[in-house]
PDB file of N, CA and C in Angstrom:
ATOM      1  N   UNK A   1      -5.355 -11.961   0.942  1.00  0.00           N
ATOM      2  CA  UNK A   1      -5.552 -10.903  -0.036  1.00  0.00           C
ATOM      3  C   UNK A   1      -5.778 -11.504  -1.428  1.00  0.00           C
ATOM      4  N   UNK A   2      -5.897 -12.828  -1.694  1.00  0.00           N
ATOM      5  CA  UNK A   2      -5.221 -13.756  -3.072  1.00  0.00           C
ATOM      6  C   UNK A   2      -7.129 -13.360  -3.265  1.00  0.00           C
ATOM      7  N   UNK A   3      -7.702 -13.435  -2.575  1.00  0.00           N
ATOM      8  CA  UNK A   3      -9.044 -14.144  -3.062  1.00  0.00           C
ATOM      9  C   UNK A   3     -10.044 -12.848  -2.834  1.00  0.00           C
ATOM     10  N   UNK A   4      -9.420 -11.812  -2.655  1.00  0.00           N
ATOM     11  CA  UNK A   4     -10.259 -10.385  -2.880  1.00  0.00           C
ATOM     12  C   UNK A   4     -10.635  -9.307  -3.894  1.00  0.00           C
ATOM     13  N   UNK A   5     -11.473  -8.936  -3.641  1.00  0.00           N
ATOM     14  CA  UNK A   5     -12.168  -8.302  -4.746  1.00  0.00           C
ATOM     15  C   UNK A   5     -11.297  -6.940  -5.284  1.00  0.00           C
ATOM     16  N   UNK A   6     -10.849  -6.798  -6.273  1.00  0.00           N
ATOM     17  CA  UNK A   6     -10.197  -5.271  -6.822  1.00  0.00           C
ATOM     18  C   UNK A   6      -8.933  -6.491  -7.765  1.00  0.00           C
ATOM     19  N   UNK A   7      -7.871  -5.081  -8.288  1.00  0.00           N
ATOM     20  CA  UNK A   7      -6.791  -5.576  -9.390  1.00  0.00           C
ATOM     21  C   UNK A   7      -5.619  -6.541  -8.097  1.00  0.00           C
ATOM     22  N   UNK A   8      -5.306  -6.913  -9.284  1.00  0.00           N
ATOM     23  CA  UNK A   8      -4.073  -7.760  -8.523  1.00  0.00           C
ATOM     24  C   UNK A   8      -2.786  -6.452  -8.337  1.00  0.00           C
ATOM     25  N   UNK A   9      -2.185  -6.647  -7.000  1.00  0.00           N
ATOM     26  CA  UNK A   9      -1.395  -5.493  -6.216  1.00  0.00           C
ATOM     27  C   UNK A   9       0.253  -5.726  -7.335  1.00  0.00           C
ATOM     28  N   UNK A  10       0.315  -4.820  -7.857  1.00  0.00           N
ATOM     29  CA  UNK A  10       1.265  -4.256  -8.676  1.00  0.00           C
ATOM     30  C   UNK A  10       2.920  -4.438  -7.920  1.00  0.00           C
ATOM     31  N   UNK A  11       2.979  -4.565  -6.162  1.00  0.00           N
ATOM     32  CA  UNK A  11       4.566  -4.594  -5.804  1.00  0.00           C
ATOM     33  C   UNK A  11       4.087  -5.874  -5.037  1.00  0.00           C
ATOM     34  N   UNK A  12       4.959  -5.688  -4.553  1.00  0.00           N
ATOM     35  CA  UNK A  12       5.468  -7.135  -3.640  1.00  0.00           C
ATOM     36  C   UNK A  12       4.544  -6.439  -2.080  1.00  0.00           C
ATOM     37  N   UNK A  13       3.570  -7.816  -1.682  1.00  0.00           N
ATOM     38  CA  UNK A  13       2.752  -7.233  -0.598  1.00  0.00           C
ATOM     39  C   UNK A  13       3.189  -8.244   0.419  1.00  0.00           C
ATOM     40  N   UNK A  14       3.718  -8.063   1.572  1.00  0.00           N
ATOM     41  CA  UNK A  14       4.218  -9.107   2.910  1.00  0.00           C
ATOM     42  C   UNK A  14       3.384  -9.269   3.910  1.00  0.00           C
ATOM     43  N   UNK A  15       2.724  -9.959   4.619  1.00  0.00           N
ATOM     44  CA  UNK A  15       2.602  -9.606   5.967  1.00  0.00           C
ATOM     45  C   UNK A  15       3.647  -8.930   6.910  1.00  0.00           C
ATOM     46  N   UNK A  16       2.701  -7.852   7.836  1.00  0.00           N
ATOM     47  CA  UNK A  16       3.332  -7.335   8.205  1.00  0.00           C
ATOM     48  C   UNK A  16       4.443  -7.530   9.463  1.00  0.00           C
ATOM     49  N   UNK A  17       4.003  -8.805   9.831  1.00  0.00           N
ATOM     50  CA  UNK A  17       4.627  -9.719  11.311  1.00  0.00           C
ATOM     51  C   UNK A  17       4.466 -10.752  10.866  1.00  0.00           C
ATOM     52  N   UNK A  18       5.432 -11.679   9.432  1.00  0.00           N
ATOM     53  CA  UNK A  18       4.984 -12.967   9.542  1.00  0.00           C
ATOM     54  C   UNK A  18       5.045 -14.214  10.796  1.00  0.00           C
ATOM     55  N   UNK A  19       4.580 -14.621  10.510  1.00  0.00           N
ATOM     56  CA  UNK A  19       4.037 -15.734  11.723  1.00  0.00           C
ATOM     57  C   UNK A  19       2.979 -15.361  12.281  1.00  0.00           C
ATOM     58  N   UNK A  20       2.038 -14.484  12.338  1.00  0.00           N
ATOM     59  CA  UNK A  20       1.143 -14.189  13.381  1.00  0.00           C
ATOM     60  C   UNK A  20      -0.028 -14.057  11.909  1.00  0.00           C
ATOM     61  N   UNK A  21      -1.211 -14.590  13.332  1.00  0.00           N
ATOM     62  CA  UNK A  21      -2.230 -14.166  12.134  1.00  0.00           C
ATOM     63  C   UNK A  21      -3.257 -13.267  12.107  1.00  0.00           C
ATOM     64  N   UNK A  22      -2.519 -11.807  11.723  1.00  0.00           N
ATOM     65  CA  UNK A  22      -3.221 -10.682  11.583  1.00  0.00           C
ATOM     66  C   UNK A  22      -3.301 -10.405  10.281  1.00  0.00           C
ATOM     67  N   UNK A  23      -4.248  -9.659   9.683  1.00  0.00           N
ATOM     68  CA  UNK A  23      -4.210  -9.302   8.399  1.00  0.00           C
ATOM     69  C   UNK A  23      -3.920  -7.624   8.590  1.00  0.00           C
ATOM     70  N   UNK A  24      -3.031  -8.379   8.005  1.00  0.00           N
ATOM     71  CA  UNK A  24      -1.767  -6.580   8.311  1.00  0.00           C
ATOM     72  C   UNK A  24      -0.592  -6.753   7.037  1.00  0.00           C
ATOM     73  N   UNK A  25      -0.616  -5.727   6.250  1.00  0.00           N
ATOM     74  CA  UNK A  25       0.400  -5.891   5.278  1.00  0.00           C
ATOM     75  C   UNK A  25       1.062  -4.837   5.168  1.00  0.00           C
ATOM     76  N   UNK A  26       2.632  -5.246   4.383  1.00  0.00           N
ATOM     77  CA  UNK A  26       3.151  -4.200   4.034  1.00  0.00           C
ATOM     78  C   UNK A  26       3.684  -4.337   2.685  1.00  0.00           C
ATOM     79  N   UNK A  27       3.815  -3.397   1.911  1.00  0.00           N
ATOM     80  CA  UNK A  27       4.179  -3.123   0.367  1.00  0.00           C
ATOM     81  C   UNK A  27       5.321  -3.215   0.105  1.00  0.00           C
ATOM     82  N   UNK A  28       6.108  -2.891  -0.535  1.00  0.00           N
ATOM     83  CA  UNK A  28       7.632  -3.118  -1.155  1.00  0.00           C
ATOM     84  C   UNK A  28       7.370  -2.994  -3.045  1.00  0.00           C
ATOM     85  N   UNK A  29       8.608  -1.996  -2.960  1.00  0.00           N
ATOM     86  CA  UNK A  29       9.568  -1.502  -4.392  1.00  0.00           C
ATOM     87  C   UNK A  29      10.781  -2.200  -4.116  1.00  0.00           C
ATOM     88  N   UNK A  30      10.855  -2.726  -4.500  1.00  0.00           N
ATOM     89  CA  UNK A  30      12.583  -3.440  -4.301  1.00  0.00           C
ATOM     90  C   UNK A  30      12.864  -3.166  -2.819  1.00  0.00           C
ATOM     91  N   UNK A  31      13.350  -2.834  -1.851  1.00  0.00           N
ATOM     92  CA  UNK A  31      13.689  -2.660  -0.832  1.00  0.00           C
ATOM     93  C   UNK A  31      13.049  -1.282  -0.231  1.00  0.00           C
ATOM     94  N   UNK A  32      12.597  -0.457  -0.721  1.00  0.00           N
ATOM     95  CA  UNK A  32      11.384   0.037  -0.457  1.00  0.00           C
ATOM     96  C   UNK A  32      10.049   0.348   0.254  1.00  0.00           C
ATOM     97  N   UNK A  33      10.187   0.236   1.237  1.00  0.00           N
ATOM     98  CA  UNK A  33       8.657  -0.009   2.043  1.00  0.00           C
ATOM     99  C   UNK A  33       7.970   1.362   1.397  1.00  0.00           C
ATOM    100  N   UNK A  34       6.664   0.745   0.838  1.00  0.00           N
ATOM    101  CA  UNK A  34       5.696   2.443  -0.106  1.00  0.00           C
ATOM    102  C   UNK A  34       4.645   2.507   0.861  1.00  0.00           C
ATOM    103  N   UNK A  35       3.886   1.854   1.928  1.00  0.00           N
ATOM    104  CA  UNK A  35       2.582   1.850   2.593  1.00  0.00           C
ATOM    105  C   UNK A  35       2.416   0.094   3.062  1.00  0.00           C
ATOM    106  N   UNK A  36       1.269   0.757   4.041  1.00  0.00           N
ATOM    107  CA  UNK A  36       0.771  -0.423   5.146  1.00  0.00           C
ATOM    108  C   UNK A  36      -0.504  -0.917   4.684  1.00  0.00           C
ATOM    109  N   UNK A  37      -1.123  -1.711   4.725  1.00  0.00           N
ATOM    110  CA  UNK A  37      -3.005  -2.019   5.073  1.00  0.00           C
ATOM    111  C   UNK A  37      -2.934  -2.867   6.165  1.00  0.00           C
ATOM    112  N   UNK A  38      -4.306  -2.767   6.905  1.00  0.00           N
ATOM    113  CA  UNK A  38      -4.768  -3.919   7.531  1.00  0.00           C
ATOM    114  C   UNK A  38      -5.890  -3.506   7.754  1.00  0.00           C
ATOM    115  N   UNK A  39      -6.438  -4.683   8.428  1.00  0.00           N
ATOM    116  CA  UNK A  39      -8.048  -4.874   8.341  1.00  0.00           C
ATOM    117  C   UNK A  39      -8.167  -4.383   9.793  1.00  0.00           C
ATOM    118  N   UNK A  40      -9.333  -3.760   9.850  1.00  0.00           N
ATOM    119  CA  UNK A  40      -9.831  -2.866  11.102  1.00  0.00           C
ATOM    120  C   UNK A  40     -10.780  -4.139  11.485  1.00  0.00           C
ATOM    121  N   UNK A  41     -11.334  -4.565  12.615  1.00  0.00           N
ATOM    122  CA  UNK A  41     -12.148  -5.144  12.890  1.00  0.00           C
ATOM    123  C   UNK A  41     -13.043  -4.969  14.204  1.00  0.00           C
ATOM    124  N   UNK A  42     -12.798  -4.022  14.716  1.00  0.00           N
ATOM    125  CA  UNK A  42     -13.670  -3.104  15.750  1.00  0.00           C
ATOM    126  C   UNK A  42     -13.710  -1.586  15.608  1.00  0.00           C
ATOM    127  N   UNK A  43     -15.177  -0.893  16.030  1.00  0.00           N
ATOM    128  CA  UNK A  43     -14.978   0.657  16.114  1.00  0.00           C
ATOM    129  C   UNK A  43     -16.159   0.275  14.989  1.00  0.00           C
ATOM    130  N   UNK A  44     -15.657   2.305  14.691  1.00  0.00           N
ATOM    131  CA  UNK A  44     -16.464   2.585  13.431  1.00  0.00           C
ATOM    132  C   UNK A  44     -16.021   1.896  12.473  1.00  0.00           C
ATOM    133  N   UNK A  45     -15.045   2.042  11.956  1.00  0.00           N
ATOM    134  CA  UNK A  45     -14.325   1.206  10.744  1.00  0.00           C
ATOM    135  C   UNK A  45     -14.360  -0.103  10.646  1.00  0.00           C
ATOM    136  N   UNK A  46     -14.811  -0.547  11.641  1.00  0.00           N
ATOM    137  CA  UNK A  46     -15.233  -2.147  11.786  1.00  0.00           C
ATOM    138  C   UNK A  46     -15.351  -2.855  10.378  1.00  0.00           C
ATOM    139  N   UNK A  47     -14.244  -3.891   9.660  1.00  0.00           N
ATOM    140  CA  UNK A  47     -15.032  -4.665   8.594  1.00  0.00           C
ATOM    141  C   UNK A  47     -14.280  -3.716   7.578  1.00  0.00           C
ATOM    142  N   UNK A  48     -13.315  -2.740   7.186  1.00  0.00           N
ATOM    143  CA  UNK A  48     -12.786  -1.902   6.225  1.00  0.00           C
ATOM    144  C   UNK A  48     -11.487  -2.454   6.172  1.00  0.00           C
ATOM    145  N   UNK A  49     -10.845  -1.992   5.498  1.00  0.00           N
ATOM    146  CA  UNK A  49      -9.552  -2.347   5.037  1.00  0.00           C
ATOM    147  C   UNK A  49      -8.708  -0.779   5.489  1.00  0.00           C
ATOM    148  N   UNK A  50      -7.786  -0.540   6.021  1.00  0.00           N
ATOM    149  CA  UNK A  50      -7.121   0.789   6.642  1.00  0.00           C
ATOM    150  C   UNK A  50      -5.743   0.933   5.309  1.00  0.00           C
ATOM    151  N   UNK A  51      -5.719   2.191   4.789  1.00  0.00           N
ATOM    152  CA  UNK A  51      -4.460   2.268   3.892  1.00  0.00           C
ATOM    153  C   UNK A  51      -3.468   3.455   4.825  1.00  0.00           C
ATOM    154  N   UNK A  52      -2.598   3.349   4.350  1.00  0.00           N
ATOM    155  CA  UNK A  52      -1.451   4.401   4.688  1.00  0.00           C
ATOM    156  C   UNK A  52      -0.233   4.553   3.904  1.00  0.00           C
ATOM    157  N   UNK A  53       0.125   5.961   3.169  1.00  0.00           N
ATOM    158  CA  UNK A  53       0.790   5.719   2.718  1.00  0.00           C
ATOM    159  C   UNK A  53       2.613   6.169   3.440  1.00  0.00           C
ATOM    160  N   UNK A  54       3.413   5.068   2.872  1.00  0.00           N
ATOM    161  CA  UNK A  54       4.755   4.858   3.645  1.00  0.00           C
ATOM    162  C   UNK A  54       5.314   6.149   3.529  1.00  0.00           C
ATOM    163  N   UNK A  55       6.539   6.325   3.880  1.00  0.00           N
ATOM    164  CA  UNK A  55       7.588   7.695   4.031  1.00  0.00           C
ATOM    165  C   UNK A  55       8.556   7.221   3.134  1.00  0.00           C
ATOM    166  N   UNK A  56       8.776   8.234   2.104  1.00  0.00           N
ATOM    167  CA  UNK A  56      10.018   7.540   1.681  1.00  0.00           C
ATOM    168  C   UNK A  56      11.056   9.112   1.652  1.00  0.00           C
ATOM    169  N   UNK A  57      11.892   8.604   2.421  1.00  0.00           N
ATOM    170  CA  UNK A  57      12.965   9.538   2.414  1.00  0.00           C
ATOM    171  C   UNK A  57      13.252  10.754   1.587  1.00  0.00           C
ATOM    172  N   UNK A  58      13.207  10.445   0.630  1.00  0.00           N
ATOM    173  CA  UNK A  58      14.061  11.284  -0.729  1.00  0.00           C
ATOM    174  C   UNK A  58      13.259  12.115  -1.338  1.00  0.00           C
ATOM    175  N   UNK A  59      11.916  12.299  -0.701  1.00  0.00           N
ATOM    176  CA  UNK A  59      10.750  12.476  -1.287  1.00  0.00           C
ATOM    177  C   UNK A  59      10.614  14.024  -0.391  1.00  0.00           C
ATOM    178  N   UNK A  60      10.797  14.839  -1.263  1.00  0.00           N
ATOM    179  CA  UNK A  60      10.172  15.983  -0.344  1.00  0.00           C
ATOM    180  C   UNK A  60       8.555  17.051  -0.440  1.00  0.00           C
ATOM    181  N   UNK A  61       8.619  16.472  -1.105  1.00  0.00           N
ATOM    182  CA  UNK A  61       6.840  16.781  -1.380  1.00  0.00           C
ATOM    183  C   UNK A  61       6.206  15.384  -1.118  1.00  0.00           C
ATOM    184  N   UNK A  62       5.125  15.189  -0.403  1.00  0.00           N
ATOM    185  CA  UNK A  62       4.423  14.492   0.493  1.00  0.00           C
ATOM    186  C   UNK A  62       3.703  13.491  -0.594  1.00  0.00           C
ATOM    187  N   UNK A  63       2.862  14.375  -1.897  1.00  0.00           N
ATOM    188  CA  UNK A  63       2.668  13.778  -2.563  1.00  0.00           C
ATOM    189  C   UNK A  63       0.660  13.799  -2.578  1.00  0.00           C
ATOM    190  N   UNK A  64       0.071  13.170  -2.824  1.00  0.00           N
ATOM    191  CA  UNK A  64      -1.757  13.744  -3.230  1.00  0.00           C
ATOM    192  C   UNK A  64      -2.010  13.330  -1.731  1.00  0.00           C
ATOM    193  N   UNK A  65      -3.243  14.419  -1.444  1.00  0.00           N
ATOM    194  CA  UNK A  65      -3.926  14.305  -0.283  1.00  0.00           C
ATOM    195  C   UNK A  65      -4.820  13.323  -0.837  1.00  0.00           C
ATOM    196  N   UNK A  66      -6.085  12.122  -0.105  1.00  0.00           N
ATOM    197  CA  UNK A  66      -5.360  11.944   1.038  1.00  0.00           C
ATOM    198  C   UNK A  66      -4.129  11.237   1.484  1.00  0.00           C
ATOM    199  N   UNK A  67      -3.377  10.708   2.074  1.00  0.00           N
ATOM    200  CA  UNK A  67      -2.162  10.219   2.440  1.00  0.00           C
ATOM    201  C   UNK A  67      -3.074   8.167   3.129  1.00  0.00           C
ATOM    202  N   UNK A  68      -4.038   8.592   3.243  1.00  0.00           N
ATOM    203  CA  UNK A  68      -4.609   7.216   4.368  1.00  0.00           C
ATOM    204  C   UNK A  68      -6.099   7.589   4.194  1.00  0.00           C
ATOM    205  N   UNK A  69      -6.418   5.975   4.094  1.00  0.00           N
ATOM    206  CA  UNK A  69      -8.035   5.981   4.581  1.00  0.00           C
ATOM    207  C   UNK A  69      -8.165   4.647   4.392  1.00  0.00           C
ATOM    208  N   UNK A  70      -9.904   4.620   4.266  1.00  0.00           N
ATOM    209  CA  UNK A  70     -10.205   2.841   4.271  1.00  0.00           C
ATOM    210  C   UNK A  70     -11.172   2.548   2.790  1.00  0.00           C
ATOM    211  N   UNK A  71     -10.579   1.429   2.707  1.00  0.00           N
ATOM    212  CA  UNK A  71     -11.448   0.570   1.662  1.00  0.00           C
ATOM    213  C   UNK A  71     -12.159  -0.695   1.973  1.00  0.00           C
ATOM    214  N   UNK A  72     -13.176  -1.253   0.705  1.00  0.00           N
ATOM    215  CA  UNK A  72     -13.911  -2.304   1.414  1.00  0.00           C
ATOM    216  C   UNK A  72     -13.051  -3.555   1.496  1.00  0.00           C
ATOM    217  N   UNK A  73     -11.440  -3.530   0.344  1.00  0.00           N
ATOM    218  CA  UNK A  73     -10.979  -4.836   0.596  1.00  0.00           C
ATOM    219  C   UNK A  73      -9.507  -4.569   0.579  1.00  0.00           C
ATOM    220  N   UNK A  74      -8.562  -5.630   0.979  1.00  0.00           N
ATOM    221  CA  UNK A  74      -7.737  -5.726   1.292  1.00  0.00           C
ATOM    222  C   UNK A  74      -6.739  -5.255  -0.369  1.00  0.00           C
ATOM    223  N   UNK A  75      -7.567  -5.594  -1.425  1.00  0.00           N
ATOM    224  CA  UNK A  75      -6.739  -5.568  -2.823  1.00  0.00           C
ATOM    225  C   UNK A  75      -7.217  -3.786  -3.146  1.00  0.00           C
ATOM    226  N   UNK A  76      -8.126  -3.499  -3.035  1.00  0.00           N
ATOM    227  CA  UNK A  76      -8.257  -1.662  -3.250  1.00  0.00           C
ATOM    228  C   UNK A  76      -7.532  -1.047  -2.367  1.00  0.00           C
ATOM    229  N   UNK A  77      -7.534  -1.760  -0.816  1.00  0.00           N
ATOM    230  CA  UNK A  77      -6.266  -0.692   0.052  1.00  0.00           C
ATOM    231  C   UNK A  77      -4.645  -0.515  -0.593  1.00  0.00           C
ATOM    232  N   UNK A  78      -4.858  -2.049  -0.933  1.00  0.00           N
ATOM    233  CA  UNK A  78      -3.530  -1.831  -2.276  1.00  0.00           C
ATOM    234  C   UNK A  78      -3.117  -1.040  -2.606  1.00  0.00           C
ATOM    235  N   UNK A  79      -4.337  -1.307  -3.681  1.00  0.00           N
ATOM    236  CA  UNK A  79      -4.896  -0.195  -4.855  1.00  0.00           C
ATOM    237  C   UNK A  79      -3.974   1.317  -4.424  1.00  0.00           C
ATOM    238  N   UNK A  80      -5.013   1.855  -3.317  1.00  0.00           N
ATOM    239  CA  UNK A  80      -4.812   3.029  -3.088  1.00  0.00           C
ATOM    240  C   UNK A  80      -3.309   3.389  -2.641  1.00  0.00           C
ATOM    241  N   UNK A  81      -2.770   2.451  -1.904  1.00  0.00           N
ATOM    242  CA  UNK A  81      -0.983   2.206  -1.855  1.00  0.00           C
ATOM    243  C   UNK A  81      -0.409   2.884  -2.649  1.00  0.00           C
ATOM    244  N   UNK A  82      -0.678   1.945  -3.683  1.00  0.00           N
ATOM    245  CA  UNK A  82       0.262   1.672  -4.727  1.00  0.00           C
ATOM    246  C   UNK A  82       0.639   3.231  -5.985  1.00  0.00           C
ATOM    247  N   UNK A  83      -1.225   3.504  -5.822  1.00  0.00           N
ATOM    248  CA  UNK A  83      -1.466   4.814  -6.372  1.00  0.00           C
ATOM    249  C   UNK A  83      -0.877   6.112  -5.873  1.00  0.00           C
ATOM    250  N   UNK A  84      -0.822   6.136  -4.418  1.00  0.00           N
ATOM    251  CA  UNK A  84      -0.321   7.229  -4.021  1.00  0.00           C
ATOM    252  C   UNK A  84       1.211   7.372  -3.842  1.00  0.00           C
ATOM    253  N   UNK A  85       1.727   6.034  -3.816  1.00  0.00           N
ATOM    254  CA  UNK A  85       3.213   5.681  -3.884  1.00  0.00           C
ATOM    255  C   UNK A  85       3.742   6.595  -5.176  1.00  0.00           C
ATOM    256  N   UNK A  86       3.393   5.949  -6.156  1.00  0.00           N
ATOM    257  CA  UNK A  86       3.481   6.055  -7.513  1.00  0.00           C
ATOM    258  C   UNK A  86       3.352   7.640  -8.224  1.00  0.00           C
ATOM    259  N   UNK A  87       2.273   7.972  -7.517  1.00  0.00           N
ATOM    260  CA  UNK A  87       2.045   9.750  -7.931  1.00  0.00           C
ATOM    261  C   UNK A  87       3.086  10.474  -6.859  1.00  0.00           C
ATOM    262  N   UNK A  88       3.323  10.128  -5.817  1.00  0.00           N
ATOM    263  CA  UNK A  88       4.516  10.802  -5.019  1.00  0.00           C
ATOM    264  C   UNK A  88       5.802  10.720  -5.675  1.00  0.00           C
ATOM    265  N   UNK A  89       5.925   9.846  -5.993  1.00  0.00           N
ATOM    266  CA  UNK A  89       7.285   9.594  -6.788  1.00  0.00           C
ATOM    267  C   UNK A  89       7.583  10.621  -7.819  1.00  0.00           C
ATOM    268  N   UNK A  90       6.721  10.120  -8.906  1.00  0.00           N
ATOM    269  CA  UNK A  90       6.496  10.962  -9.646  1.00  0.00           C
ATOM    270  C   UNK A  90       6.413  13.023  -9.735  1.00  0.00           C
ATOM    271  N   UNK A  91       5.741  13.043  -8.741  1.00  0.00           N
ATOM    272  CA  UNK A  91       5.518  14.635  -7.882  1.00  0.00           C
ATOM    273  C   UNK A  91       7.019  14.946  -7.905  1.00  0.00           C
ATOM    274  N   UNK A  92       8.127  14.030  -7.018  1.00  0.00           N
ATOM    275  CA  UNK A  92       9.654  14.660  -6.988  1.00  0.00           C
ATOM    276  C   UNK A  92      10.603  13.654  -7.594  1.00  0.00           C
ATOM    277  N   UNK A  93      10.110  13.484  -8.896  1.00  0.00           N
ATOM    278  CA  UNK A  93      10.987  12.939 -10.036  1.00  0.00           C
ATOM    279  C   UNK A  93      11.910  12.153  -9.763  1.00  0.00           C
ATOM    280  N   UNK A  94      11.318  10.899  -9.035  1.00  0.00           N
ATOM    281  CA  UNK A  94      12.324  10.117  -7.807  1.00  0.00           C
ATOM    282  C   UNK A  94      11.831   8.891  -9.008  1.00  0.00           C
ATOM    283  N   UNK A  95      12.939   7.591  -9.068  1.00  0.00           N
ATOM    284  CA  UNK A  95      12.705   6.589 -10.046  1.00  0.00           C
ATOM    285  C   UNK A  95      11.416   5.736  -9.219  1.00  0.00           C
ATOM    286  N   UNK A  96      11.218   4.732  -9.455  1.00  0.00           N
ATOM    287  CA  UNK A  96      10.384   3.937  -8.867  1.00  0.00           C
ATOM    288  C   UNK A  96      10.091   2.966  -9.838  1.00  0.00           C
ATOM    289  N   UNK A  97       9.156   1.426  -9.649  1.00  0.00           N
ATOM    290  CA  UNK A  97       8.806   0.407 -10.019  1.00  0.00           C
ATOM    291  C   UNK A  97       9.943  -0.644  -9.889  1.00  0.00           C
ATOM    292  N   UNK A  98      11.198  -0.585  -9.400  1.00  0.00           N
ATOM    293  CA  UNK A  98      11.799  -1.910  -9.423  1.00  0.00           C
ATOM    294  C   UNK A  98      11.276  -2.935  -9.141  1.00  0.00           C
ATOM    295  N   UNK A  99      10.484  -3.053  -7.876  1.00  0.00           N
ATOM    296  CA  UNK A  99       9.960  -3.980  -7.522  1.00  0.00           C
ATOM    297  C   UNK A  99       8.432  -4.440  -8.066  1.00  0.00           C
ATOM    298  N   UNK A 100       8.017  -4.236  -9.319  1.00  0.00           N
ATOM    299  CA  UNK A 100       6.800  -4.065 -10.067  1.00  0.00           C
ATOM    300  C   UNK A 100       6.745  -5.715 -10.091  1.00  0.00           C
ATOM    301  N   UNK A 101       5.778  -6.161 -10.298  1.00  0.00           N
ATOM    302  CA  UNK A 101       5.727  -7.511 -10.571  1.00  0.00           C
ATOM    303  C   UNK A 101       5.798  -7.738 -12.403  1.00  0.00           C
ATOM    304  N   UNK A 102       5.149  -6.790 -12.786  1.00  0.00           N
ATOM    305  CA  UNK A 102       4.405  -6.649 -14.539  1.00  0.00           C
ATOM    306  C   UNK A 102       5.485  -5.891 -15.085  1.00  0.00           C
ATOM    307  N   UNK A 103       6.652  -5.707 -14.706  1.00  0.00           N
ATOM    308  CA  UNK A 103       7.691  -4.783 -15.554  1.00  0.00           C
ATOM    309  C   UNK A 103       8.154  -5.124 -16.742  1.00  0.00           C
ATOM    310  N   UNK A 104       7.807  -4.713 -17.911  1.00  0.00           N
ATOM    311  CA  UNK A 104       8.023  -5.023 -19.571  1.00  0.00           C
ATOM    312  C   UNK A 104       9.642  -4.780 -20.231  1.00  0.00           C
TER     313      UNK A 104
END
């Protein structure tokens, strides 16, 4: 994801099974899981980047449609993560950013 096109990802991004080599990630707020990506590489979506955004408990409004889709790179599926994380939160006045990398 270091060497892809879009902003640099705002939380902490893991693979999603380290040791294996899939490009499959998952996000993090401090302990947090906010959403998934990984790279589709057969089908229609063949060659896209897949977003989804995580469940977070405390959250009872869902938060902006859509919830998931695809981008062309692994740093915009981020992107879109991070965005919909962030406006959900926000939606039910729940704290968020501990785990920000850029926190002032």
């Amino acid at each position: 994801m270091k060497d892809d096109p879009g902003p640099e990802p705002r939380y902490k991004w893991t693979y999603t099974w380290p040791g294996e080599n899939h490009k499959d990630y998952v996000g993090y707020d401090g302990d947090r899981q906010i959403g998934r990506i990984f790279f589709d590489d057969a089908g229609p979506t063949k060659g896209l980047w897949r977003w989804a955004s995580g469940y977070i408990k405390e959250a009872k409004k869902r938060g902006p449609i859509p919830h998931n889709g695809y981008k062309p790179s692994a740093r915009l599926a981020a992107q879109a993560v991070e965005d919909h994380y962030e406006a959900k939160m926000q939606e039910n006045n729940l704290p968020y950013g501990h785990g920000k990398r850029n926190i002032t």
